[in-house]
C-alpha atoms as a PDB file:
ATOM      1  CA  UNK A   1      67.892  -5.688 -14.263  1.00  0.00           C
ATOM      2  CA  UNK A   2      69.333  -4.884 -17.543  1.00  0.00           C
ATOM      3  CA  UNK A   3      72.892  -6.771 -16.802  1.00  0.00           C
ATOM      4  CA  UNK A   4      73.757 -10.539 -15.352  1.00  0.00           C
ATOM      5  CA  UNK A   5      77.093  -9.037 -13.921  1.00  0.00           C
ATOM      6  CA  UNK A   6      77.501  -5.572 -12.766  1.00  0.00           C
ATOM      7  CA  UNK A   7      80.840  -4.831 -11.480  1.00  0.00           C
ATOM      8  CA  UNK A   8      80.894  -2.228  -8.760  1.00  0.00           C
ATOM      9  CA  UNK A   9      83.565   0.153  -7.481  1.00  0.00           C
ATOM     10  CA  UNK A  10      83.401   1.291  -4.103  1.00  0.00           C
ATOM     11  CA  UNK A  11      85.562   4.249  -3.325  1.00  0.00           C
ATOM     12  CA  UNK A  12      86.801   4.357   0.143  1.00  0.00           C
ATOM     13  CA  UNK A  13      89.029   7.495   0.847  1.00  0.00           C
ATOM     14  CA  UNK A  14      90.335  10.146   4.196  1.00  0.00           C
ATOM     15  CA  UNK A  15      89.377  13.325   3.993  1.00  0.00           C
ATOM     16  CA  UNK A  16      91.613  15.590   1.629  1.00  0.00           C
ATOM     17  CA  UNK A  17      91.128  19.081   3.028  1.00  0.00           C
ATOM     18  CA  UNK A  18      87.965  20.328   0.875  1.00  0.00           C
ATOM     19  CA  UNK A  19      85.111  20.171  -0.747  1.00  0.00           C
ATOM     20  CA  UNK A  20      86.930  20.769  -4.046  1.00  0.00           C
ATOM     21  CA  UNK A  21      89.702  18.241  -3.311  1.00  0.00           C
ATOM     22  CA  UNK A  22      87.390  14.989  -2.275  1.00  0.00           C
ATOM     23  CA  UNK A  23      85.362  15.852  -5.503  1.00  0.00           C
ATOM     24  CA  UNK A  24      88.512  16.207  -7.604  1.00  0.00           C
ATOM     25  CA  UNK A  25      89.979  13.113  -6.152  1.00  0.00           C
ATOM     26  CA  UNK A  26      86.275  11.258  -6.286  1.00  0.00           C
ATOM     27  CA  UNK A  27      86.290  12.153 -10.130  1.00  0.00           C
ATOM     28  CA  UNK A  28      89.754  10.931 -10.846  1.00  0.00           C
ATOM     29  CA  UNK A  29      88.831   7.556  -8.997  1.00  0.00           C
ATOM     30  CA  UNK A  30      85.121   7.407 -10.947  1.00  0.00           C
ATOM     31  CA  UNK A  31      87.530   7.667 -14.533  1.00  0.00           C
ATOM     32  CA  UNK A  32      89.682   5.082 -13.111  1.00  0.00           C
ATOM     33  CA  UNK A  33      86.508   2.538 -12.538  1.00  0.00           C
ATOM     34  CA  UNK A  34      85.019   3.356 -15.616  1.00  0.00           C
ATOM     35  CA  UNK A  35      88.182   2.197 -17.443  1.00  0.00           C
ATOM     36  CA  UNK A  36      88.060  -0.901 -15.669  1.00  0.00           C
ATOM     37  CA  UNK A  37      84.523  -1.506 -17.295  1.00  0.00           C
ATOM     38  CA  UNK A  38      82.413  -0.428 -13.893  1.00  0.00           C
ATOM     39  CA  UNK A  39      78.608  -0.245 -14.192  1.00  0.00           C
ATOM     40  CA  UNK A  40      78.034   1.490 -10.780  1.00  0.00           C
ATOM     41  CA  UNK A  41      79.960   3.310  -8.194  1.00  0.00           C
ATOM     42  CA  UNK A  42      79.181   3.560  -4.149  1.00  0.00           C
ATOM     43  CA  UNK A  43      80.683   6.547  -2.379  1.00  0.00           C
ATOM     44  CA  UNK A  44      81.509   6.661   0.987  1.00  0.00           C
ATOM     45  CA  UNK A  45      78.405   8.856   3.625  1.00  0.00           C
ATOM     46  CA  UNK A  46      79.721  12.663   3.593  1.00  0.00           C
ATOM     47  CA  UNK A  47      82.105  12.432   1.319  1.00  0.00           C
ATOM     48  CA  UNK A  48      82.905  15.836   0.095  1.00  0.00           C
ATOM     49  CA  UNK A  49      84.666  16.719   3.928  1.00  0.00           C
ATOM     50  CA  UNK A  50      85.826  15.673   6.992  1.00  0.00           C
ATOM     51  CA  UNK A  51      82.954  14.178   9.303  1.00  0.00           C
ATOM     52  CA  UNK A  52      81.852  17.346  11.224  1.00  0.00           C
ATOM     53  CA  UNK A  53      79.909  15.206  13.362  1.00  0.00           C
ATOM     54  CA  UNK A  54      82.309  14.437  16.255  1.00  0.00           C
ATOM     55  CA  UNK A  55      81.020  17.922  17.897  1.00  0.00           C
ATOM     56  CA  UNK A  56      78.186  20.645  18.013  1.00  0.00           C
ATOM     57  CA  UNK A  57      78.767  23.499  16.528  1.00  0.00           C
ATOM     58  CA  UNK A  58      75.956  25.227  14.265  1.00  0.00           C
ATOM     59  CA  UNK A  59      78.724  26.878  12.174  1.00  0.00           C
ATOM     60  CA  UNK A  60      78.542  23.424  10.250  1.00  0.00           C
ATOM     61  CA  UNK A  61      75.094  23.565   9.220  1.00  0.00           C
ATOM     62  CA  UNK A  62      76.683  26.242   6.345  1.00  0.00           C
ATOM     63  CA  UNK A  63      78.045  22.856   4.745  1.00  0.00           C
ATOM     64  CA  UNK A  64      74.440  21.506   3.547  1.00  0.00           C
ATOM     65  CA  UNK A  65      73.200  22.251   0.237  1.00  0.00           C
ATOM     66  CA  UNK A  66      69.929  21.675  -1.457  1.00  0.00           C
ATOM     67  CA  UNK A  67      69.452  18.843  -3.915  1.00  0.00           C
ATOM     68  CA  UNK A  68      69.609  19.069  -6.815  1.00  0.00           C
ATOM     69  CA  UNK A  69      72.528  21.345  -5.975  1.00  0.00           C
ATOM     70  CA  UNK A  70      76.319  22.047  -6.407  1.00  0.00           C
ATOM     71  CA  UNK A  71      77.608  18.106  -5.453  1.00  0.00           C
ATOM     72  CA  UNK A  72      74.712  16.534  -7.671  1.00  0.00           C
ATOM     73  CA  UNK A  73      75.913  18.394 -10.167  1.00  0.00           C
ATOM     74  CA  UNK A  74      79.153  17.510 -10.287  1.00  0.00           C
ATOM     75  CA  UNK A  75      77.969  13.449  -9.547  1.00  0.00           C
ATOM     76  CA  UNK A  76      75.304  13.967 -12.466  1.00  0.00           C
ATOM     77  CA  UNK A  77      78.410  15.239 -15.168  1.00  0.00           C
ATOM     78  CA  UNK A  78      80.645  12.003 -13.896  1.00  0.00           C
ATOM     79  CA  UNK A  79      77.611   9.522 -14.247  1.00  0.00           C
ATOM     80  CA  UNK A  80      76.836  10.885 -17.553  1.00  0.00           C
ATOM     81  CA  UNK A  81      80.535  11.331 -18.993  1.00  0.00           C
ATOM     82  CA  UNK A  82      81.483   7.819 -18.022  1.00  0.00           C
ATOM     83  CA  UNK A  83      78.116   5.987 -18.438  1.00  0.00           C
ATOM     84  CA  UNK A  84      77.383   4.860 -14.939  1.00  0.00           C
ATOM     85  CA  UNK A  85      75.076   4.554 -12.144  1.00  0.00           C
ATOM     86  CA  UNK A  86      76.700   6.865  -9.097  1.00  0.00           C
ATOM     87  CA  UNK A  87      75.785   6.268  -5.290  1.00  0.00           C
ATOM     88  CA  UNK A  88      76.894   9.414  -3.497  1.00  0.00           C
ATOM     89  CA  UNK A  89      75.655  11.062  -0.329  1.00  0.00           C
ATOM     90  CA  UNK A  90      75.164  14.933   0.486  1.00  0.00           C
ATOM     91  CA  UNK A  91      74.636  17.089   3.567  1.00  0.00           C
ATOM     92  CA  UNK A  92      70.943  18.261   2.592  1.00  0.00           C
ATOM     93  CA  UNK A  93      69.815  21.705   3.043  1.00  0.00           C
ATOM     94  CA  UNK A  94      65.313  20.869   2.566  1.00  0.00           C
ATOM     95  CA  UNK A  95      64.593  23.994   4.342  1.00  0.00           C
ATOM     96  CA  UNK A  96      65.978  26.434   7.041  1.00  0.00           C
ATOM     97  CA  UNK A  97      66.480  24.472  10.314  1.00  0.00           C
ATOM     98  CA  UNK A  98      65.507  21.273   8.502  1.00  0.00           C
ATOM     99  CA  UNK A  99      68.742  19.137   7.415  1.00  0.00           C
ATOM    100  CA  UNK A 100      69.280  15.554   6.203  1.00  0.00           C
ATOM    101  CA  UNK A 101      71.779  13.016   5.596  1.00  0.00           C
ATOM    102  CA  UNK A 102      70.981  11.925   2.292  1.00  0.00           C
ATOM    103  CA  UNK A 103      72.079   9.442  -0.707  1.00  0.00           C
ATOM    104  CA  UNK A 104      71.645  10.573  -4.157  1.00  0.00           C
ATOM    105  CA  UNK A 105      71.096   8.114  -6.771  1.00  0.00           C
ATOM    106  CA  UNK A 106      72.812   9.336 -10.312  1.00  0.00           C
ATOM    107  CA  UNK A 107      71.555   7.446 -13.417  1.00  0.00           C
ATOM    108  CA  UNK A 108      74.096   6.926 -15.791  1.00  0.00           C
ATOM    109  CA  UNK A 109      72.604   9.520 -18.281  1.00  0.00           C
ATOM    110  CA  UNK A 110      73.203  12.193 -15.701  1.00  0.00           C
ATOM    111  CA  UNK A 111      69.532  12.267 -14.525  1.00  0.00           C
ATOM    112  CA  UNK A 112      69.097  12.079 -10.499  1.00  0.00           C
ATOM    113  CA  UNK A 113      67.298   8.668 -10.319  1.00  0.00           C
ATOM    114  CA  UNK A 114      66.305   9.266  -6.595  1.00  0.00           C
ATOM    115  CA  UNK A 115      67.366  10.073  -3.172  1.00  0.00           C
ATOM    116  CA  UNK A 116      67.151   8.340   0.316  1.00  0.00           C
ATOM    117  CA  UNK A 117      67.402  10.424   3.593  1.00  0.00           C
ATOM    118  CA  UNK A 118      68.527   8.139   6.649  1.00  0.00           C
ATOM    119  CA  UNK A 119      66.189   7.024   8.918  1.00  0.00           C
ATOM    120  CA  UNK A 120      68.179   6.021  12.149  1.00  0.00           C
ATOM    121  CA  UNK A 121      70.434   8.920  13.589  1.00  0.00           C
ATOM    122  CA  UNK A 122      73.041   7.940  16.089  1.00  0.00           C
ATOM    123  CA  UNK A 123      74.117  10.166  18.977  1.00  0.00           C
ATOM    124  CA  UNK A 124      77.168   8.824  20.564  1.00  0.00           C
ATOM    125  CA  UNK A 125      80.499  10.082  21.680  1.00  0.00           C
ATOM    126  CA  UNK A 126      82.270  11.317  18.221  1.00  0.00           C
ATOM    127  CA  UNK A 127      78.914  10.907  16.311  1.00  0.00           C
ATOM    128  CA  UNK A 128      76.722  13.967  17.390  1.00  0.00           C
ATOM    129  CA  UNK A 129      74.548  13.146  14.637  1.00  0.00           C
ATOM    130  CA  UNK A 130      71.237  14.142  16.121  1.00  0.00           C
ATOM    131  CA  UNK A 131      72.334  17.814  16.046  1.00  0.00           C
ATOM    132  CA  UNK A 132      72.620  18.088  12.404  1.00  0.00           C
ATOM    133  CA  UNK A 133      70.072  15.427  10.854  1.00  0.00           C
ATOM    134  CA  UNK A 134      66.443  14.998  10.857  1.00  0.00           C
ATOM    135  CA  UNK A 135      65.397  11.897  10.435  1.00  0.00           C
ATOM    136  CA  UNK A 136      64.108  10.492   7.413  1.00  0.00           C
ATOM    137  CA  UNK A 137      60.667  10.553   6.320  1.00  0.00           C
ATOM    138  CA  UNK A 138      60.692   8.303   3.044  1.00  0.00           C
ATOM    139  CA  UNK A 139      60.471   4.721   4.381  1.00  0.00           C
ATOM    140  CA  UNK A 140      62.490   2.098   2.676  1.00  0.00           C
ATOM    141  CA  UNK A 141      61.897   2.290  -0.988  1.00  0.00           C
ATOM    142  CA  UNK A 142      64.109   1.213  -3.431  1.00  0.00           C
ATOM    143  CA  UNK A 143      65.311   3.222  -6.295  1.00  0.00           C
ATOM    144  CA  UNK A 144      65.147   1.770  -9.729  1.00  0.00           C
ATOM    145  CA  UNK A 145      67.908   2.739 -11.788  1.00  0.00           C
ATOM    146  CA  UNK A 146      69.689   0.648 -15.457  1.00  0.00           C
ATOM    147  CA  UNK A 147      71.536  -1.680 -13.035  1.00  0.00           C
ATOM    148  CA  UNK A 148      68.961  -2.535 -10.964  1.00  0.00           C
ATOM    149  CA  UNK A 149      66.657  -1.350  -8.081  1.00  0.00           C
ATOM    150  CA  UNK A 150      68.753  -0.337  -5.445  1.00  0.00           C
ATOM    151  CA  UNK A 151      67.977  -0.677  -1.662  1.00  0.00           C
ATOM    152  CA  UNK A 152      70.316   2.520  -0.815  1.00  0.00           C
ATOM    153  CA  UNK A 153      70.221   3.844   3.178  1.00  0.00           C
ATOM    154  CA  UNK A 154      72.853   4.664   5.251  1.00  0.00           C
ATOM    155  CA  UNK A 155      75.670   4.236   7.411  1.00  0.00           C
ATOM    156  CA  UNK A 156      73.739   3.349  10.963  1.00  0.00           C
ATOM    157  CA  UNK A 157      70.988   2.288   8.718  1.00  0.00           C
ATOM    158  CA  UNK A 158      73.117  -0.852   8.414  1.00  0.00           C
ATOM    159  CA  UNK A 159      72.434  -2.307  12.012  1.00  0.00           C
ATOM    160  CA  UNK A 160      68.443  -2.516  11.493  1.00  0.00           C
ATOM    161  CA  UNK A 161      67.364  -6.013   9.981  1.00  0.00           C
ATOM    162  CA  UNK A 162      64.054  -4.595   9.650  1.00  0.00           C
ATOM    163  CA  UNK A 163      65.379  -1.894   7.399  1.00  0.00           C
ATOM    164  CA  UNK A 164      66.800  -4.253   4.905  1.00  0.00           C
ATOM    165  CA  UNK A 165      63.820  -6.427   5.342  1.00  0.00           C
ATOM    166  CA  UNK A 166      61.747  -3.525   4.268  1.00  0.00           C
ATOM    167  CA  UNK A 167      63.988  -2.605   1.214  1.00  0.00           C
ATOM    168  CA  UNK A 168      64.107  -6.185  -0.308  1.00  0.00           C
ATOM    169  CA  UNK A 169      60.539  -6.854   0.308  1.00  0.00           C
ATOM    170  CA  UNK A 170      59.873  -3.751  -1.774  1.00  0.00           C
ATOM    171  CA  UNK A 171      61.823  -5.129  -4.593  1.00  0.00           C
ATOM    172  CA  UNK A 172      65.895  -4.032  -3.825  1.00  0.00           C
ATOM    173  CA  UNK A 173      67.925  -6.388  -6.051  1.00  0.00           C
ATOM    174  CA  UNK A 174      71.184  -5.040  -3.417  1.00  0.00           C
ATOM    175  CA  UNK A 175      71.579  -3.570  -0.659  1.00  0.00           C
ATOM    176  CA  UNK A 176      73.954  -0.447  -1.042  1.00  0.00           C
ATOM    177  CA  UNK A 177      75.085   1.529   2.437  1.00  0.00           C
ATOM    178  CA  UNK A 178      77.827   4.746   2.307  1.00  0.00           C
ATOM    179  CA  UNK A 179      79.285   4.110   6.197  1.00  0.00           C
ATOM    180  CA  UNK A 180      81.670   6.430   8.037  1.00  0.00           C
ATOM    181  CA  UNK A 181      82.233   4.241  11.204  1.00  0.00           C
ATOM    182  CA  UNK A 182      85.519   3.911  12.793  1.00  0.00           C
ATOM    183  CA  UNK A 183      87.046   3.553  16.105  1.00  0.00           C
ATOM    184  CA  UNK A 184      88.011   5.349  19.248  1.00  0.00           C
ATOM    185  CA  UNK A 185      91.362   5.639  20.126  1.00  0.00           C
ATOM    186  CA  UNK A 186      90.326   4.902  23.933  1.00  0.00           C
ATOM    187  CA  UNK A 187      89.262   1.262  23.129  1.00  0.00           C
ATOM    188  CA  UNK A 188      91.783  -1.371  23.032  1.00  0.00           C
ATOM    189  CA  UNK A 189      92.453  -4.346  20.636  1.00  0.00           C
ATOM    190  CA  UNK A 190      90.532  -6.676  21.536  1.00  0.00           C
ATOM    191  CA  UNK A 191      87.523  -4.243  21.741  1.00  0.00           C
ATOM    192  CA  UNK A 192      87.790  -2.720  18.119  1.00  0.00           C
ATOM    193  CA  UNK A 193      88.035  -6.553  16.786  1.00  0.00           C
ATOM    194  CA  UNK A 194      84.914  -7.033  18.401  1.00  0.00           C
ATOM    195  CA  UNK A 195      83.327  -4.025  16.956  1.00  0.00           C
ATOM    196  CA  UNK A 196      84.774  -4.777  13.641  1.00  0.00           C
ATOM    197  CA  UNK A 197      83.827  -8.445  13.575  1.00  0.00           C
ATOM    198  CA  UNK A 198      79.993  -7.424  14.783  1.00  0.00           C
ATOM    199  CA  UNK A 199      80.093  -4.810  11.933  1.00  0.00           C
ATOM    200  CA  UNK A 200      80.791  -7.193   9.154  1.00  0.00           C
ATOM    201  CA  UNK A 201      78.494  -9.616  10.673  1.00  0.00           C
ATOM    202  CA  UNK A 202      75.499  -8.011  10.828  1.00  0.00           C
ATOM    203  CA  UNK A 203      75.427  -6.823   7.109  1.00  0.00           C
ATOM    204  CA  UNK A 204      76.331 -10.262   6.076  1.00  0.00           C
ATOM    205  CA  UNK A 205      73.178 -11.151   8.281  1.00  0.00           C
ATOM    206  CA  UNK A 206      71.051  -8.871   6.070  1.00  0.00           C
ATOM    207  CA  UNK A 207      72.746 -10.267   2.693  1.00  0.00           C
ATOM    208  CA  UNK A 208      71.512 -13.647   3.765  1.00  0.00           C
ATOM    209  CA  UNK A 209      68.355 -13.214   5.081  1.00  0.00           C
ATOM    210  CA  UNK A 210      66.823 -11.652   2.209  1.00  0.00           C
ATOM    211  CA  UNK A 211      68.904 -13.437  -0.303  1.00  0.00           C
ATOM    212  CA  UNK A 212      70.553 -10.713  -1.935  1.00  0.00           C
ATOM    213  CA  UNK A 213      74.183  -8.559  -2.842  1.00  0.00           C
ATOM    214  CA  UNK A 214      75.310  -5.983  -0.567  1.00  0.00           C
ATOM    215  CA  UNK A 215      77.717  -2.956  -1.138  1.00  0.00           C
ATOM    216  CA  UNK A 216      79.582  -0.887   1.849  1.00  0.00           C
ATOM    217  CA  UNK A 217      81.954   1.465   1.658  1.00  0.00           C
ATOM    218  CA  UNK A 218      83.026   3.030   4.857  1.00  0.00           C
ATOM    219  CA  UNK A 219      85.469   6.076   5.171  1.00  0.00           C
ATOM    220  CA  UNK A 220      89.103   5.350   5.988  1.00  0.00           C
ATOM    221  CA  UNK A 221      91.792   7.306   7.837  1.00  0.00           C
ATOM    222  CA  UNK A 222      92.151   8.650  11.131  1.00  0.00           C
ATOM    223  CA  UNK A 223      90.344  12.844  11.762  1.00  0.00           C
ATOM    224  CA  UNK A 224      91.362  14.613  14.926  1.00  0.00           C
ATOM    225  CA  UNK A 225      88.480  15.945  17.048  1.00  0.00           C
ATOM    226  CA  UNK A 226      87.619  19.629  16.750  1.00  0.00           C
ATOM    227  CA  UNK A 227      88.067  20.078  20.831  1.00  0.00           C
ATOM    228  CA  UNK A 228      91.669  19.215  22.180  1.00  0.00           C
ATOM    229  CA  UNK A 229      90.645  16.964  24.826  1.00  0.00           C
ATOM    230  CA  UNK A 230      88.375  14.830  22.565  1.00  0.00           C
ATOM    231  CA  UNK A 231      90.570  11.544  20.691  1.00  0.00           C
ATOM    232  CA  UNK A 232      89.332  11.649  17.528  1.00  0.00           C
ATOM    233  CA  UNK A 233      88.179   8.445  15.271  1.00  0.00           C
ATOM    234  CA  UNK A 234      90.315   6.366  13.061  1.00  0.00           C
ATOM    235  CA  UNK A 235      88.018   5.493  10.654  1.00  0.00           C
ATOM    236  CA  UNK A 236      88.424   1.661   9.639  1.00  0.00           C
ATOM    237  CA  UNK A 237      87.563   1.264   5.945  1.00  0.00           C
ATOM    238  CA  UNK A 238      87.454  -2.019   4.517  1.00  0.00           C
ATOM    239  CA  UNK A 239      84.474  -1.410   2.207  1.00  0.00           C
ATOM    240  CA  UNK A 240      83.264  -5.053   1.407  1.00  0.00           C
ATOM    241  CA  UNK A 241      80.763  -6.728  -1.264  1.00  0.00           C
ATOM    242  CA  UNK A 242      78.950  -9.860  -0.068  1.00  0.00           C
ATOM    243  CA  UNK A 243      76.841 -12.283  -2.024  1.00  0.00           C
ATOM    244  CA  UNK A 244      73.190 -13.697  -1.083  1.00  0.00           C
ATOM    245  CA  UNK A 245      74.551 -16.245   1.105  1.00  0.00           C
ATOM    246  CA  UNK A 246      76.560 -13.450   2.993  1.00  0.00           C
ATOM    247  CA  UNK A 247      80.047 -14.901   1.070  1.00  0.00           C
ATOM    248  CA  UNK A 248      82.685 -12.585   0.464  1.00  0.00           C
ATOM    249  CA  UNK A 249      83.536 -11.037  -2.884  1.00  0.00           C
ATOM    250  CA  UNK A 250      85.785  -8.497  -1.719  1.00  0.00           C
ATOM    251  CA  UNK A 251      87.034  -6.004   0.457  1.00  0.00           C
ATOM    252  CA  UNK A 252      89.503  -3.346   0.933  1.00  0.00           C
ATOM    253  CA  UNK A 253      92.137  -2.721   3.587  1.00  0.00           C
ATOM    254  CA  UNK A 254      92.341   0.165   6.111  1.00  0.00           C
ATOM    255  CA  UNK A 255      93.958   2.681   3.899  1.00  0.00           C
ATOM    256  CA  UNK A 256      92.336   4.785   0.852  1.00  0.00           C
ATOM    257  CA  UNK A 257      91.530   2.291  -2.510  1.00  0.00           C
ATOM    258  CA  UNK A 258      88.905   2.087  -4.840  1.00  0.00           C
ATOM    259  CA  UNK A 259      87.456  -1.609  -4.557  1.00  0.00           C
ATOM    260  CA  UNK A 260      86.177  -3.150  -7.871  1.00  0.00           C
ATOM    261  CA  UNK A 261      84.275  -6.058  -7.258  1.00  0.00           C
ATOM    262  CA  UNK A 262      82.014  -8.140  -9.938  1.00  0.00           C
ATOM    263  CA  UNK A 263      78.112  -8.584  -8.648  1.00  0.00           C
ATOM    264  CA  UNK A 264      76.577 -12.315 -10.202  1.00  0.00           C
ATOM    265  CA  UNK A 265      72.722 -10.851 -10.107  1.00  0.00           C
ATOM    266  CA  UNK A 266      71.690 -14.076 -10.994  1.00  0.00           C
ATOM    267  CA  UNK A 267      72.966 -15.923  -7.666  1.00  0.00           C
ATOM    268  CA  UNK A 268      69.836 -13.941  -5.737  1.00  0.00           C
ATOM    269  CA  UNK A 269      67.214 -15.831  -7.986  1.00  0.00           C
ATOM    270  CA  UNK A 270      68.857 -19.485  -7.330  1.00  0.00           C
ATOM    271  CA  UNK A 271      69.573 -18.748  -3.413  1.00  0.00           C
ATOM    272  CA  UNK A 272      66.117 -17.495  -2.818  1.00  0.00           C
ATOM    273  CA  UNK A 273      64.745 -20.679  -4.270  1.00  0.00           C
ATOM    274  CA  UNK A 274      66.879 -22.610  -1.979  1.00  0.00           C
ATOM    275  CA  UNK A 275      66.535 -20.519   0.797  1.00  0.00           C
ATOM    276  CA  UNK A 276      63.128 -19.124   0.958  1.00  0.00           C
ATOM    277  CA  UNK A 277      63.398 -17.262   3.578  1.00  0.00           C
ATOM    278  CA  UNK A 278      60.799 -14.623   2.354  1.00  0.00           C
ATOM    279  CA  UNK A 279      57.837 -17.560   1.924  1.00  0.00           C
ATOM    280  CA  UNK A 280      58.336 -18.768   4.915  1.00  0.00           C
ATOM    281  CA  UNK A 281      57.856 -15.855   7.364  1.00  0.00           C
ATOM    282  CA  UNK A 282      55.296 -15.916   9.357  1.00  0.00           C
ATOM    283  CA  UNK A 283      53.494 -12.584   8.833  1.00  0.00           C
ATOM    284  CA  UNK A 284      50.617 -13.445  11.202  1.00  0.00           C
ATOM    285  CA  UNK A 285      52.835 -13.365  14.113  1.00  0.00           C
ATOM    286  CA  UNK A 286      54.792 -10.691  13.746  1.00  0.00           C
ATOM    287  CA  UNK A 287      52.408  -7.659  14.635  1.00  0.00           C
ATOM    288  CA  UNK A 288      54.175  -6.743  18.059  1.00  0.00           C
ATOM    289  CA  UNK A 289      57.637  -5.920  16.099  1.00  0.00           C
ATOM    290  CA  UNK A 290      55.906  -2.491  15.840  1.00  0.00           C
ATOM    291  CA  UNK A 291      56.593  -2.393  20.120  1.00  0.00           C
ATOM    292  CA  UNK A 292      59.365  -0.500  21.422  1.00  0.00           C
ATOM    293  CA  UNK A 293      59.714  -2.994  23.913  1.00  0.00           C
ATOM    294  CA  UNK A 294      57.276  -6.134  25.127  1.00  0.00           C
ATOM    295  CA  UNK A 295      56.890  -5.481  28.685  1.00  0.00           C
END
């Protein structure tokens, strides 16, 4: 990793009608972190429109393009005119009938560094995501890029430990996740808190664990189902950066912002030697993690 501090901006937006609008409001944001000194920017999973996945309806599969394509076009001219590594994610078109949920990794010279196509696909009421997504067939690689190797996957992704596991013991110097996760309008207070809380928890859990950063940024602002008698979600934001020891570096509130937040990749080296979790694992008895279930 070419840099001891690489400060991050994760941009954490609603919907704004359009393709043409997110990107145009996703570039103005990009200039804005740049100007601020930003080495690398995380964008929130399907950014470029509203998330078609609360329904079925096969009309939407005319949203995916191929990669490279149109959106990593327009990602590759911001990474190169600003000089910075971009994180976005794109409705992939690999073949007729075969569609992916995928991050694209821009170098900061424009070049596309890599690409990750998510691996676990919810299917839940307001997330029809099995519909539209294959899952991915990559495995947990990380993608090596001038700030680092990043451990990119996404948005359900970031429940796994084993996921994380497999991207930092393949090298990841962070873990990076674009999110769209929100809430139903059916549950009540104390219920969304509880989501919330577990949320937050459990990627904290993966910071620590393997001793390293993490990046989320998660969608914000509330998107009306397609059908009437569906509620919609209200999408939560509060895109957050945690340390290796799961601390808190910063995090956004509900509504649109673009949070800048300053990454120490140095802490990772001294935690891990004080917490070595990965030397200690016992490998040898871990073979029936590869069981659905142990009957």
């Amino acid at each position: 990793m070419s840099k001891a501090i690489i400060r991050t901006a994760l941009i954490q937006h609603c919907d704004h009608g359009d393709v043409g609008n997110n990107l145009d409001y996703i570039a103005g944001e990009i200039g804005a972190a740049a100007a601020q000194g930003a080495h690398l920017v995380l964008l929130q999973e399907l950014h470029n429109h509203a998330y078609f996945c609360q329904t079925e309806d096969a009309g939407r599969f005319g949203l995916a393009e191929p990669i490279p394509g149109p959106t990593t076009s327009e990602l590759s001219r911001l990474a190169r005119h600003h000089g910075l590594v971009v994180v976005g994610s794109v409705f992939e078109r690999r073949a007729t009938g075969v569609y992916h949920n995928t991050a694209v990794v821009l170098e900061a010279d424009g070049s596309l560094a890599g690409r990750y196509r998510k691996m676990h696909i919810p299917q839940d009421p307001g997330y029809q995501e099995k519909f539209y997504f294959t899952p991915g067939d990559q495995g947990f690689h990380p993608i090596a890029t001038s700030v680092g190797r990043l451990g990119v996957m996404v948005c359900w992704d970031q429940w796994f430990p084993e996921a994380a596991r497999l991207m930092a013991l393949a090298g990841a110097d962070m873990l990076l996740y674009p999110t769209a996760i929100g809430w139903d309008a059916r549950d009540g207070a104390a219920e969304r808190a509880r989501q919330h809380e577990a949320w937050l928890t459990v990627q904290r859990g993966h910071a620590i664990a393997n001793g390293i950063p993490l990046l989320c940024c998660n969608r914000s602002g509330f998107e009306p189902a397609p059908r009437p008698d569906e509620p919609g979600i209200d999408f939560w934001g509060h895109s957050f950066a945690c340390g290796p020891q799961g601390e808190l570096l910063g995090r956004a509130g509900a509504n649109p912002e673009t949070l800048i937040v300053d990454i120490d990749t140095g802490r990772a080296e001294h935690v891990r030697r004080i917490w070595p979790f990965l030397r200690d694992r016992r490998i040898d008895a871990y073979q029936q993690l590869v069981e659905r279930l142990l009957d």
